[in-house]
PDB file of N, CA and C in Angstrom:
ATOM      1  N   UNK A   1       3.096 -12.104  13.914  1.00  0.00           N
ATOM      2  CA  UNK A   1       2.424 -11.855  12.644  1.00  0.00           C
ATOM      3  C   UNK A   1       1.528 -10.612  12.794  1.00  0.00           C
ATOM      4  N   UNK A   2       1.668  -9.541  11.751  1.00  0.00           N
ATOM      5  CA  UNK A   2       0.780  -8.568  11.814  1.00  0.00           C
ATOM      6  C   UNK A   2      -0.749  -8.474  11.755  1.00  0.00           C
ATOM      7  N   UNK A   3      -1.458  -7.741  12.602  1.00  0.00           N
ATOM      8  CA  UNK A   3      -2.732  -8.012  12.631  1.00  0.00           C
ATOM      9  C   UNK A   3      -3.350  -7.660  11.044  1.00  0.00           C
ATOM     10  N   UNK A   4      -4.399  -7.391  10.830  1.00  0.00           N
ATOM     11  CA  UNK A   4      -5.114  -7.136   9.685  1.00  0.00           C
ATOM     12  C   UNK A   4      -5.480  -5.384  10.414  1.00  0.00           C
ATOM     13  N   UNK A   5      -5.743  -5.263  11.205  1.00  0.00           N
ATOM     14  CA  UNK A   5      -5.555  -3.433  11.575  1.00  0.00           C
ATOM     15  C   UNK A   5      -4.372  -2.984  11.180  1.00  0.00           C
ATOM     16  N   UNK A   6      -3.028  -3.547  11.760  1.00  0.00           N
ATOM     17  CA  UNK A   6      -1.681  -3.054  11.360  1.00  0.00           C
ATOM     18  C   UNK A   6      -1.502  -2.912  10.389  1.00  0.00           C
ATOM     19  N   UNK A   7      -1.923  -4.223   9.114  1.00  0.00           N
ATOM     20  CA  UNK A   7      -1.526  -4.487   7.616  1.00  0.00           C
ATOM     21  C   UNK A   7      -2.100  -2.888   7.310  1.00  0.00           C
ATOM     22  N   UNK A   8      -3.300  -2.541   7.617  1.00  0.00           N
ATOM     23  CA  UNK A   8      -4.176  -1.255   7.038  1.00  0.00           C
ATOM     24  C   UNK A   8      -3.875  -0.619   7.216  1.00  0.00           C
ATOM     25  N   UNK A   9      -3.073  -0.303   8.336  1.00  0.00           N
ATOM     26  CA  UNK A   9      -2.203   0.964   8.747  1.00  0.00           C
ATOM     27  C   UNK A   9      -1.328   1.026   8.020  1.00  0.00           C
ATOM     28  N   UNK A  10      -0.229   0.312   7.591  1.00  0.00           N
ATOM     29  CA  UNK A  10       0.983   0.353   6.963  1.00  0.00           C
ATOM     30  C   UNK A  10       0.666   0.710   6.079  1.00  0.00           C
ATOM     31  N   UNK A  11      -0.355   0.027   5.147  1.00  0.00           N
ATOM     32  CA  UNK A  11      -0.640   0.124   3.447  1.00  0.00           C
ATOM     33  C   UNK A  11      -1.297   1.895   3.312  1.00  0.00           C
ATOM     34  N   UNK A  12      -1.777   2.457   4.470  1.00  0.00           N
ATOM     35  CA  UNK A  12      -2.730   3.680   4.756  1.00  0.00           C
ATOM     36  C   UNK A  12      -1.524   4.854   4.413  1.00  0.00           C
ATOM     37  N   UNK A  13      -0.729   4.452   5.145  1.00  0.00           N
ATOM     38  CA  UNK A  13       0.862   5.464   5.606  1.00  0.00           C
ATOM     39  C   UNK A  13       1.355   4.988   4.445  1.00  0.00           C
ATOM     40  N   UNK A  14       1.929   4.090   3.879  1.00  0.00           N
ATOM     41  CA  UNK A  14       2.666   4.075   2.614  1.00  0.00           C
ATOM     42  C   UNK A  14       1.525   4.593   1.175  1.00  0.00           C
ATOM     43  N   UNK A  15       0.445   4.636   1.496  1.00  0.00           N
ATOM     44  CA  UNK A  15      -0.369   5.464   0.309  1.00  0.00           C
ATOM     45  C   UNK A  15      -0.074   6.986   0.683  1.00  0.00           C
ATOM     46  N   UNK A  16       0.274   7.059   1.830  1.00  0.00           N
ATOM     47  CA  UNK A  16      -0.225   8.669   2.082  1.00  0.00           C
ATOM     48  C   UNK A  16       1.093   8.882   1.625  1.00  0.00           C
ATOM     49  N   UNK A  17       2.258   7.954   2.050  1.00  0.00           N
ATOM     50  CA  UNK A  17       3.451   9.027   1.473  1.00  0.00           C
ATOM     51  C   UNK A  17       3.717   8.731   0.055  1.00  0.00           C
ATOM     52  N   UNK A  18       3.769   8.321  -0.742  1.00  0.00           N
ATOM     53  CA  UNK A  18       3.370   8.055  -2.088  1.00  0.00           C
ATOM     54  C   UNK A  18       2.600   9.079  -2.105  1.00  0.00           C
ATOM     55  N   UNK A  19       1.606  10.071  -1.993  1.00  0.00           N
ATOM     56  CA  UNK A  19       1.244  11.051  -2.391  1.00  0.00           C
ATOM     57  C   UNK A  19       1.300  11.969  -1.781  1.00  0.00           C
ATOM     58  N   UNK A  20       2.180  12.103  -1.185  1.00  0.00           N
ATOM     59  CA  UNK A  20       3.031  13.893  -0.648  1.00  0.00           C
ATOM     60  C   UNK A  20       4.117  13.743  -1.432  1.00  0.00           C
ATOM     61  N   UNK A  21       5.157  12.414  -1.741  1.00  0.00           N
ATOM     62  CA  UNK A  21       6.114  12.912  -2.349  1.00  0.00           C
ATOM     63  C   UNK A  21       6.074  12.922  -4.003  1.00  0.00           C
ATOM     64  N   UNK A  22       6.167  14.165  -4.273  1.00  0.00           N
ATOM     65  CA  UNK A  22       5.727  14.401  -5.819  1.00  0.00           C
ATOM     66  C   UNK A  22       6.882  14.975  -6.676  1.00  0.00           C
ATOM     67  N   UNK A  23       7.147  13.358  -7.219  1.00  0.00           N
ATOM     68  CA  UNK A  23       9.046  13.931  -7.887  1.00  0.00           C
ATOM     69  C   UNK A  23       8.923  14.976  -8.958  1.00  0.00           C
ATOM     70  N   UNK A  24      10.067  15.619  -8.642  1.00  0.00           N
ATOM     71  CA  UNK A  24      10.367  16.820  -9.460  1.00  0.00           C
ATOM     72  C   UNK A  24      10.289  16.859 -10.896  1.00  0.00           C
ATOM     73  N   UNK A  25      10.584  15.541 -11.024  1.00  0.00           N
ATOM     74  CA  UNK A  25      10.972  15.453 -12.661  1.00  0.00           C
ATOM     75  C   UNK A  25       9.366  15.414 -13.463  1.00  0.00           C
ATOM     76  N   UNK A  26       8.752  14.913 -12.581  1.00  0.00           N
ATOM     77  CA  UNK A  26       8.012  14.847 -13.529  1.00  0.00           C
ATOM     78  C   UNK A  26       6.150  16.245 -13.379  1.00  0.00           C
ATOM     79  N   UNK A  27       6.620  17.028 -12.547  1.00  0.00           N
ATOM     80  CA  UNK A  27       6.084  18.121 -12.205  1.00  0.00           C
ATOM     81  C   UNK A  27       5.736  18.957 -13.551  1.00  0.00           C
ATOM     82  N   UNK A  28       4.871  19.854 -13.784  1.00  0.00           N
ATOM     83  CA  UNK A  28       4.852  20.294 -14.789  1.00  0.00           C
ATOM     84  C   UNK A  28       4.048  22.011 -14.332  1.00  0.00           C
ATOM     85  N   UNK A  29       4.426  23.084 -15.126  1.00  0.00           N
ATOM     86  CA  UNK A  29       3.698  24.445 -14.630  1.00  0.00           C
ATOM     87  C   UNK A  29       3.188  25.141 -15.715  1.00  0.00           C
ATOM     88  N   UNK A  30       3.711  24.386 -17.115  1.00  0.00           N
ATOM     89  CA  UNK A  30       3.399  25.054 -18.290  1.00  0.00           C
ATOM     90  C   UNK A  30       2.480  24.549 -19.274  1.00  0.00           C
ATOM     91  N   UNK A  31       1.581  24.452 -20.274  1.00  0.00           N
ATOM     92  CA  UNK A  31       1.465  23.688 -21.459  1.00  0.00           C
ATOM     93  C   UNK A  31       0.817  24.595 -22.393  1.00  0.00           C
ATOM     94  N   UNK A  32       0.936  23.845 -23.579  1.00  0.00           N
ATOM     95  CA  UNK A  32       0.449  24.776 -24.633  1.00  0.00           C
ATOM     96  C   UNK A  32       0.482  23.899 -25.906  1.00  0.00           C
ATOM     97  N   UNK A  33       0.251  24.175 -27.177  1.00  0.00           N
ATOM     98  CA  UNK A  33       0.228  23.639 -28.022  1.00  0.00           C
ATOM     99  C   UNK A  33       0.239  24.616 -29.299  1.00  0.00           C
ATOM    100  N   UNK A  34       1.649  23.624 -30.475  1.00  0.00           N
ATOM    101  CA  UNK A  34       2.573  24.347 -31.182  1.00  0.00           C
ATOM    102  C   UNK A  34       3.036  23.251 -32.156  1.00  0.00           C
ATOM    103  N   UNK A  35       3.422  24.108 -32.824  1.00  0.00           N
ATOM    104  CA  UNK A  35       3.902  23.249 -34.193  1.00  0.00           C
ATOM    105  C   UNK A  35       5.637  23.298 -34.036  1.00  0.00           C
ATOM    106  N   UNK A  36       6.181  22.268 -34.443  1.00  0.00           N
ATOM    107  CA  UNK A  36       7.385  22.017 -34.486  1.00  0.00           C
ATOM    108  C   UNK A  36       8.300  22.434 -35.446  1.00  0.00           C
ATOM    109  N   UNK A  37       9.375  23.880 -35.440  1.00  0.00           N
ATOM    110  CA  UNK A  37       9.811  23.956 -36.772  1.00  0.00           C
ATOM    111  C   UNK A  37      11.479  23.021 -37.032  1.00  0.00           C
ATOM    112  N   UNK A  38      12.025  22.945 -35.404  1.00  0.00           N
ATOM    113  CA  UNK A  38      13.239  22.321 -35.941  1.00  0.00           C
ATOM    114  C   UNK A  38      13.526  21.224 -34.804  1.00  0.00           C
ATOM    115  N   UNK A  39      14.829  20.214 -35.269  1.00  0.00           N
ATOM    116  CA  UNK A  39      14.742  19.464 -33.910  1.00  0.00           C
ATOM    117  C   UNK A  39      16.037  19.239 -34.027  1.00  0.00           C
ATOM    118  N   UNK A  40      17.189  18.990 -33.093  1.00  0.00           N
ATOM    119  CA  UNK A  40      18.227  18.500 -33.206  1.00  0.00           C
ATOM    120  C   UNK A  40      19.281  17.360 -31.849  1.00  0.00           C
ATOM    121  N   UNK A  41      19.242  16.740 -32.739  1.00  0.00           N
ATOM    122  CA  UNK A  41      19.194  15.470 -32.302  1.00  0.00           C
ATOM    123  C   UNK A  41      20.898  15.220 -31.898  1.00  0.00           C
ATOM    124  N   UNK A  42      21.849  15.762 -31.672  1.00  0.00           N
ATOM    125  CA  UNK A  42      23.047  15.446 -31.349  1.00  0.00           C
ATOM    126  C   UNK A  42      23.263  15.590 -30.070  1.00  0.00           C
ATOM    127  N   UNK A  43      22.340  15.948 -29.261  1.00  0.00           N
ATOM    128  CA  UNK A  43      23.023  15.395 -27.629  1.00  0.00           C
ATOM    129  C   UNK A  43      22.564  14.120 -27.344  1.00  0.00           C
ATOM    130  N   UNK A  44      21.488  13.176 -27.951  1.00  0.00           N
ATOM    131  CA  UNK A  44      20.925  12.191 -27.799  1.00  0.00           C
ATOM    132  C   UNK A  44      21.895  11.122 -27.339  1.00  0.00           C
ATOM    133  N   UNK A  45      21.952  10.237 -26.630  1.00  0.00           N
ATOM    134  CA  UNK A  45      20.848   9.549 -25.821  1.00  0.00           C
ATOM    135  C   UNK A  45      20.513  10.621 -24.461  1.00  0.00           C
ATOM    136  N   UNK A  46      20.817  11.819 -24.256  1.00  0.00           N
ATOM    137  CA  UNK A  46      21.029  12.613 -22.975  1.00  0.00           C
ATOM    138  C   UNK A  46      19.956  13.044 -22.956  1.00  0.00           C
ATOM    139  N   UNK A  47      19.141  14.016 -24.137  1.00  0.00           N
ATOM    140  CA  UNK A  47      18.260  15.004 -24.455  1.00  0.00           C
ATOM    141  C   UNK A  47      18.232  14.982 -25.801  1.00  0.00           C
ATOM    142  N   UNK A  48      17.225  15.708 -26.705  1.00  0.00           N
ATOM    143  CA  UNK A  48      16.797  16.490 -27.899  1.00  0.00           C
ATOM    144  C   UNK A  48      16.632  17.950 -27.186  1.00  0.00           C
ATOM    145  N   UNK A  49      17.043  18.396 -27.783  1.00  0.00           N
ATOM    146  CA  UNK A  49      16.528  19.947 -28.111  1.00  0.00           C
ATOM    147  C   UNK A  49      15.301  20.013 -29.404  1.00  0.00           C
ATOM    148  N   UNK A  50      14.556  21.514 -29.258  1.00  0.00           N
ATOM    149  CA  UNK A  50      13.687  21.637 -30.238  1.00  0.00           C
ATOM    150  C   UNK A  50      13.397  22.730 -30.443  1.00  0.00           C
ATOM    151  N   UNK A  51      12.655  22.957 -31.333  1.00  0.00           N
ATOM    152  CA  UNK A  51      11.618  24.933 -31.395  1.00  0.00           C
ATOM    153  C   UNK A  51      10.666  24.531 -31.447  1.00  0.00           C
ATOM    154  N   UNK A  52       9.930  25.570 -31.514  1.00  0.00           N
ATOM    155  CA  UNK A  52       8.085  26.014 -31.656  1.00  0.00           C
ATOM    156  C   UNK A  52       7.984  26.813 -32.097  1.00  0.00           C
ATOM    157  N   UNK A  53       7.007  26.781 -32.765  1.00  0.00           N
ATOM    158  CA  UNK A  53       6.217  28.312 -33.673  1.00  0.00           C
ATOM    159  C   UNK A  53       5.906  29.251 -32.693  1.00  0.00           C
ATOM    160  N   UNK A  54       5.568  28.703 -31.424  1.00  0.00           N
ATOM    161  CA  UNK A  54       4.347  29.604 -30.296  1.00  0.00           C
ATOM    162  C   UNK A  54       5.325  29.486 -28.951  1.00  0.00           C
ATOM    163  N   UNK A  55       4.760  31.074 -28.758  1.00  0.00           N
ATOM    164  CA  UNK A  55       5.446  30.837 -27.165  1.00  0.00           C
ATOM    165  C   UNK A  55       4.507  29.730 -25.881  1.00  0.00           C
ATOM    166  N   UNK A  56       5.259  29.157 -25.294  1.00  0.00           N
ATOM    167  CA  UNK A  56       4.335  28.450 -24.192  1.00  0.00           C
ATOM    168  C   UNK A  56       5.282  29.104 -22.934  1.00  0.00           C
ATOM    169  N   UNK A  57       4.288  29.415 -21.950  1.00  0.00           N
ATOM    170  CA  UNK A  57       4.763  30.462 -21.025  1.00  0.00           C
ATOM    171  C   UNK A  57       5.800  30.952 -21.095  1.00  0.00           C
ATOM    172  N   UNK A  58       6.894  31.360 -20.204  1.00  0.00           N
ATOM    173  CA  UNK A  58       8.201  31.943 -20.261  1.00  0.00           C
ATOM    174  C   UNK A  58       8.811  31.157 -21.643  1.00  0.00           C
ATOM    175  N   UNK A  59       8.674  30.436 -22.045  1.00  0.00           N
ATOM    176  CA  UNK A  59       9.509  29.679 -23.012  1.00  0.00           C
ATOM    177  C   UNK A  59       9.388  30.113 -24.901  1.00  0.00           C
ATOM    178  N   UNK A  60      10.155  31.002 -25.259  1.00  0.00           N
ATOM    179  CA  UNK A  60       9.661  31.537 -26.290  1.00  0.00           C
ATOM    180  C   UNK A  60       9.902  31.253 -28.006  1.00  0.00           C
ATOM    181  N   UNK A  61       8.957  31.032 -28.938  1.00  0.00           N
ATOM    182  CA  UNK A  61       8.975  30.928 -30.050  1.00  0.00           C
ATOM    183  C   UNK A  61      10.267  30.695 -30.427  1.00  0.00           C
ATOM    184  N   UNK A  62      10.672  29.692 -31.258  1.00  0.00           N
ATOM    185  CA  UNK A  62      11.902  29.863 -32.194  1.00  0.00           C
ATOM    186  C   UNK A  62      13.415  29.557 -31.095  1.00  0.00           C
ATOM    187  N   UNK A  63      12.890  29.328 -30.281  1.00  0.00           N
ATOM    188  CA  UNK A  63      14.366  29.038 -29.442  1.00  0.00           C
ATOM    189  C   UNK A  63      14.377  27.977 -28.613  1.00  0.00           C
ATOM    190  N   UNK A  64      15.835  27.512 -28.247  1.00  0.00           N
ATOM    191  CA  UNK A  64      16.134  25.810 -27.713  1.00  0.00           C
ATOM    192  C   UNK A  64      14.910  25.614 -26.935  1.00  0.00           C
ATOM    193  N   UNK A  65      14.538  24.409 -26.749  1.00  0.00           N
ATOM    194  CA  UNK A  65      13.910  23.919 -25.950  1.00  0.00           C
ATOM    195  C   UNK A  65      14.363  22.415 -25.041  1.00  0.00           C
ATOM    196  N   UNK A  66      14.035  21.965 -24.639  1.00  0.00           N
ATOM    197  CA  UNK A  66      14.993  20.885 -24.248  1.00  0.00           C
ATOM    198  C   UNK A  66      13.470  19.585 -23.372  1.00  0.00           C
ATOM    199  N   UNK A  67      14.131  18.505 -23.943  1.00  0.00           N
ATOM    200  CA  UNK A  67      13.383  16.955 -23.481  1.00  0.00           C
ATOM    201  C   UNK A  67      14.777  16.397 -23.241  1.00  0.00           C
ATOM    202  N   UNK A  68      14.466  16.172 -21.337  1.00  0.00           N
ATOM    203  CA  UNK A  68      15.608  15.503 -20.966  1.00  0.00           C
ATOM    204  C   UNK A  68      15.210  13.653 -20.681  1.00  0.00           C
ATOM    205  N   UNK A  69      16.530  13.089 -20.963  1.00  0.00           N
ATOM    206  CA  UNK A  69      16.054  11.687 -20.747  1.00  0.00           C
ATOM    207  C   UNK A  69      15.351  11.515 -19.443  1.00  0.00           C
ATOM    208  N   UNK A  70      14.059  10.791 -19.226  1.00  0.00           N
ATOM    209  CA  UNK A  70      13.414  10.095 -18.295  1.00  0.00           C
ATOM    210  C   UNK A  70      13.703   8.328 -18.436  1.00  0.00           C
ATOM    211  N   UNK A  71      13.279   8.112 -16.916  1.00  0.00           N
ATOM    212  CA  UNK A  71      13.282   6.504 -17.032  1.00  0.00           C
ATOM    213  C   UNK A  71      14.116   6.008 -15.377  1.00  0.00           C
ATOM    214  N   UNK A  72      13.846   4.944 -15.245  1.00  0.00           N
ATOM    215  CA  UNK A  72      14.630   4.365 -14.019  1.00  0.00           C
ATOM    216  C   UNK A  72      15.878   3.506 -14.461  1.00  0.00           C
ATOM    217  N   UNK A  73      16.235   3.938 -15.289  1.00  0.00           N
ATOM    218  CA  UNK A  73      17.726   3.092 -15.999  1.00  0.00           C
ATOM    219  C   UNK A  73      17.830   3.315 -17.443  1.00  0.00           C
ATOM    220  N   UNK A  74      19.439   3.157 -17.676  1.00  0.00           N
ATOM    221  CA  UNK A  74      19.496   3.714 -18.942  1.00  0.00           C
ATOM    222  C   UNK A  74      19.391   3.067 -20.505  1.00  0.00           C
ATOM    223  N   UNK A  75      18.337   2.451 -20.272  1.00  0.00           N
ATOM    224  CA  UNK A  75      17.654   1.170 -21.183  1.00  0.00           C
ATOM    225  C   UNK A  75      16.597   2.315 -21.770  1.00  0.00           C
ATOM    226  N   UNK A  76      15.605   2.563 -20.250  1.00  0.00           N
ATOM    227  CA  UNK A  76      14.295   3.412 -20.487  1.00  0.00           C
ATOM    228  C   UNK A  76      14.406   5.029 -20.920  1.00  0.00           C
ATOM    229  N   UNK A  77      15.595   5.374 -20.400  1.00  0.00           N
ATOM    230  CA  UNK A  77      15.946   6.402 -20.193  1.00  0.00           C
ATOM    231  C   UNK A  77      15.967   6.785 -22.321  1.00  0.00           C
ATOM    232  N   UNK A  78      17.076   5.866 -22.801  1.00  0.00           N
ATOM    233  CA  UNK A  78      17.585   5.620 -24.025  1.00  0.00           C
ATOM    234  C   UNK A  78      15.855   5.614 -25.103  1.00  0.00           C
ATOM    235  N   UNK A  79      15.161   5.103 -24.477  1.00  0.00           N
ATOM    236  CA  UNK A  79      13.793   4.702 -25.203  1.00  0.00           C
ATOM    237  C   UNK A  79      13.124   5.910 -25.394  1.00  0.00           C
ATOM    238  N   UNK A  80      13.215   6.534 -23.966  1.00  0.00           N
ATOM    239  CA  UNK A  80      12.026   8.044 -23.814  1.00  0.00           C
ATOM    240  C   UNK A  80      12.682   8.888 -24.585  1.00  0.00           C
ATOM    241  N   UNK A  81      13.669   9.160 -24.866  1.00  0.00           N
ATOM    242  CA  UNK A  81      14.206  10.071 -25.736  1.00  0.00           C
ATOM    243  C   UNK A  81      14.286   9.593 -27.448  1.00  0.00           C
ATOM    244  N   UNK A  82      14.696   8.641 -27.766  1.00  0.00           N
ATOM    245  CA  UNK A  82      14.440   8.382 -29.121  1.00  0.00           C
ATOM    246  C   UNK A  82      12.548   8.208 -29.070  1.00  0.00           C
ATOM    247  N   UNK A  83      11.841   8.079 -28.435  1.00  0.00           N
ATOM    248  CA  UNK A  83      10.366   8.297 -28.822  1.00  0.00           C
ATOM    249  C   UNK A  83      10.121   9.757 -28.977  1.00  0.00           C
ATOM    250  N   UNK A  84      10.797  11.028 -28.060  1.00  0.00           N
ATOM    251  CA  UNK A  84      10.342  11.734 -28.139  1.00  0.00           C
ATOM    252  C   UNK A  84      11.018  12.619 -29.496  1.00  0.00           C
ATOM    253  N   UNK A  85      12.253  12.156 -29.338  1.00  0.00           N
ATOM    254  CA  UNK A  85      12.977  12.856 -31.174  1.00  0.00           C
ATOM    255  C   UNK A  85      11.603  11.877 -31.809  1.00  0.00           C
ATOM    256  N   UNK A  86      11.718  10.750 -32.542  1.00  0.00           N
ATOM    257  CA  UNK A  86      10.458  10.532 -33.029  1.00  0.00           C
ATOM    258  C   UNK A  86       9.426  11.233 -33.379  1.00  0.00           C
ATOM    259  N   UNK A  87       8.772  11.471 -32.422  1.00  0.00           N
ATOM    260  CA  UNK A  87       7.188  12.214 -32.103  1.00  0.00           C
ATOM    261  C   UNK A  87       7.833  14.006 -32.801  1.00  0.00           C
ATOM    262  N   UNK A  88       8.720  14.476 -32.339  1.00  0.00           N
ATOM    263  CA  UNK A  88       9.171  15.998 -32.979  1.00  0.00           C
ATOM    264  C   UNK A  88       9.682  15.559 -33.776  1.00  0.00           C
ATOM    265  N   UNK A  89       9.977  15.218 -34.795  1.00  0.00           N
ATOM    266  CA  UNK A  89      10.495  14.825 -36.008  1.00  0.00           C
ATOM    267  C   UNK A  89       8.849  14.473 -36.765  1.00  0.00           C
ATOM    268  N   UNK A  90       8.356  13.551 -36.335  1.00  0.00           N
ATOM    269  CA  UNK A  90       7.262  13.274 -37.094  1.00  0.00           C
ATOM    270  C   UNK A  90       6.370  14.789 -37.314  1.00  0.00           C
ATOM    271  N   UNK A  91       5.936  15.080 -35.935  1.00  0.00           N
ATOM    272  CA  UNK A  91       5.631  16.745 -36.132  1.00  0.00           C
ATOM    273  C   UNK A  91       6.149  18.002 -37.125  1.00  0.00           C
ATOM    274  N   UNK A  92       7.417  18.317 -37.370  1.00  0.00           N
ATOM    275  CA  UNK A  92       8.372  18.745 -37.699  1.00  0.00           C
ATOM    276  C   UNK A  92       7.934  18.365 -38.980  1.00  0.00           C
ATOM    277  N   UNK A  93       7.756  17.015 -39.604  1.00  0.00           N
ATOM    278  CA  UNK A  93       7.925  16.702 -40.958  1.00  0.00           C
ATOM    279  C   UNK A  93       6.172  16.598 -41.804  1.00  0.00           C
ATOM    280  N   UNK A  94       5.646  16.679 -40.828  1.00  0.00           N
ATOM    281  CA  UNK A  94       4.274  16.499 -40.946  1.00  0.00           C
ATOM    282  C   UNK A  94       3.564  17.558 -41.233  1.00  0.00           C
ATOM    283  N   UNK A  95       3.890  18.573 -40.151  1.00  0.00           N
ATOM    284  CA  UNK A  95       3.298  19.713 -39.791  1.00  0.00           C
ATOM    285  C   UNK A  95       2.010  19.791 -38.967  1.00  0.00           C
ATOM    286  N   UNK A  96       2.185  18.270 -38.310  1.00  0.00           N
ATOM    287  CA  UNK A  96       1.232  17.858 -37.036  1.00  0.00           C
ATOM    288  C   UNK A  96       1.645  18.909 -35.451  1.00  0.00           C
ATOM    289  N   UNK A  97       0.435  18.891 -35.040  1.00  0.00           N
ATOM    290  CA  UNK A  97       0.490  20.095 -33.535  1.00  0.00           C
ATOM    291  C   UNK A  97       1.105  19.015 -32.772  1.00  0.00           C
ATOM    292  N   UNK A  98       1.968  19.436 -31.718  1.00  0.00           N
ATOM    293  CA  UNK A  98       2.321  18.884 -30.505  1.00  0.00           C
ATOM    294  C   UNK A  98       1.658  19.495 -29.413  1.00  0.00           C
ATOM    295  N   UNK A  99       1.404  18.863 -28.203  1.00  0.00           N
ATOM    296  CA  UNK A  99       0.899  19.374 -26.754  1.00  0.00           C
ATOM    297  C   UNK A  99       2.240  19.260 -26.476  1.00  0.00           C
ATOM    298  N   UNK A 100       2.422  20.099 -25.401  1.00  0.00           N
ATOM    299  CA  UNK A 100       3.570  19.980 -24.463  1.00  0.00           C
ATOM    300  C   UNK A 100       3.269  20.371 -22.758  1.00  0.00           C
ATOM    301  N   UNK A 101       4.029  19.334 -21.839  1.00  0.00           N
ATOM    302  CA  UNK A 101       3.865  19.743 -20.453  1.00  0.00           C
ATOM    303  C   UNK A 101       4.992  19.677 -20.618  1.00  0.00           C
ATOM    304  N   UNK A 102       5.442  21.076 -19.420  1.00  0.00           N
ATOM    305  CA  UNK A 102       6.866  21.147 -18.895  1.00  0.00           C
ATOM    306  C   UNK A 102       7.124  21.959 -17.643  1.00  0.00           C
ATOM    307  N   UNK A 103       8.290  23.007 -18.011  1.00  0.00           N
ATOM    308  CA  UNK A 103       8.488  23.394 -16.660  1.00  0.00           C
ATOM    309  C   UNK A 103       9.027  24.871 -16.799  1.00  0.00           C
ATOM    310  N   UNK A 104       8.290  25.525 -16.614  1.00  0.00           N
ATOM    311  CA  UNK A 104       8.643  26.999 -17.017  1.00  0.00           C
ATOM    312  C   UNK A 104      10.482  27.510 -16.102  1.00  0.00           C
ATOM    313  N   UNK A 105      10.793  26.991 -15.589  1.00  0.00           N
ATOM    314  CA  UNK A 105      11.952  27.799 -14.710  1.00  0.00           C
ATOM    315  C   UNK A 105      13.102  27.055 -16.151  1.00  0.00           C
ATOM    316  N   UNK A 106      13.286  26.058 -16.504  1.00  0.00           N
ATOM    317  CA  UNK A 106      14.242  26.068 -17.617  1.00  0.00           C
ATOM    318  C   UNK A 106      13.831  25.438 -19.049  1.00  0.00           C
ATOM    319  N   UNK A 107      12.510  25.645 -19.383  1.00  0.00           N
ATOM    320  CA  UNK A 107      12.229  25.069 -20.912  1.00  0.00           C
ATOM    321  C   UNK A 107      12.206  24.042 -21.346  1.00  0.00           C
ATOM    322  N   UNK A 108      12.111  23.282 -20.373  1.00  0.00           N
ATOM    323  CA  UNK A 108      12.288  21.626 -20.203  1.00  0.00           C
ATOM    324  C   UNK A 108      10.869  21.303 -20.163  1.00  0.00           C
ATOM    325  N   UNK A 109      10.539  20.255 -21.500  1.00  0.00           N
ATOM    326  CA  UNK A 109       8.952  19.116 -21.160  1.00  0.00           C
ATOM    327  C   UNK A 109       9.375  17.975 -20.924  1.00  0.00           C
ATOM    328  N   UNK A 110       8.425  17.626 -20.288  1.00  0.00           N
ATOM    329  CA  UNK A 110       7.671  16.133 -19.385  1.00  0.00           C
ATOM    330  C   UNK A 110       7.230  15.114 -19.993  1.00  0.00           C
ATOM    331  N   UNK A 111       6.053  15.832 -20.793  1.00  0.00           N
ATOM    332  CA  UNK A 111       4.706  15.356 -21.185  1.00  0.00           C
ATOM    333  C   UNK A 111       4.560  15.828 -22.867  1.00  0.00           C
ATOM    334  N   UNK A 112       4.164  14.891 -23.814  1.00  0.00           N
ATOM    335  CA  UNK A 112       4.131  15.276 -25.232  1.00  0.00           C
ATOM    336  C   UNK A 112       2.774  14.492 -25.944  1.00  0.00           C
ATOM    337  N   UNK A 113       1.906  14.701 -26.403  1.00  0.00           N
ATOM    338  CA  UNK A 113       1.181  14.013 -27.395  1.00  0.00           C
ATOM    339  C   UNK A 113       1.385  14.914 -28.393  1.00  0.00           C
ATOM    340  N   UNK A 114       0.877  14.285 -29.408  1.00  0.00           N
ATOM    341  CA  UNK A 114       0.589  15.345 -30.845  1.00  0.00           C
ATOM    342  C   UNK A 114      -0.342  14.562 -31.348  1.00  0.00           C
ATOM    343  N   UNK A 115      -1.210  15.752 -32.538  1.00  0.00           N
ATOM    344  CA  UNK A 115      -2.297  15.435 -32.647  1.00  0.00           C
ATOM    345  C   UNK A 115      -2.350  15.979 -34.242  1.00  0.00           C
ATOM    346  N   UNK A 116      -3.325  15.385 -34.755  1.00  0.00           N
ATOM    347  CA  UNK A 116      -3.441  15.861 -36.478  1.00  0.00           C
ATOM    348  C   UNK A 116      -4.126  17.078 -37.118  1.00  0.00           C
ATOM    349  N   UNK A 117      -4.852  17.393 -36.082  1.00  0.00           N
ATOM    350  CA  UNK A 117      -5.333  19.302 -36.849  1.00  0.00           C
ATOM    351  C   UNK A 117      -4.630  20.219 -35.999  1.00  0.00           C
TER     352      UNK A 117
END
């Protein structure tokens, strides 16, 4: 049976690697905040594509943007993407601001709230 030093060790080393390994997907280098002019919804359950009024870093005004499915199975996966068409659609129809985190090397976000002014 493991001592209570060992247990602390293990739990010490499995915290530490839990925070060196920092998955890709959900990494982010960009954000900004923008109004939504279009959204299109036919690759779904895979992704949405979208625009913005505003450039957010390399990623520029008026052109594709892309929210790829997240999730650990394709239940969650199916969910994160119809929330996020949702949320750009509601934006889009509203004329509510979106935040966006993403990833400047291909135009891809992470991370979305939107907000009312």
């Amino acid at each position: 049976m493991p001592t209570i030093k060992q247990k602390i060790t293990t739990c010490m080393a499995v915290t530490a690697a839990a925070l060196l390994i920092s998955p890709a997907a959900l990494a982010f280098d960009i954000q900004g905040q923008a109004k939504v002019v279009m959204v299109e919804p036919s690759y779904m359950p895979g992704y949405v594509t979208f625009q913005i009024d505003t450039d957010i870093g390399p990623c520029k005004a008026n052109t594709w943007l892309y929210w790829y499915a997240k999730g650990p199975d394709q239940t969650s996966q199916n969910a994160n993407v119809a929330a996020a068409y949702s949320t750009f659609l509601t934006a889009a129809s509203t004329g509510m601001t979106v935040i966006l985190y993403g990833n400047s090397n291909n135009c891809s976000f992470d991370f979305l709230n939107i907000k009312r002014l």
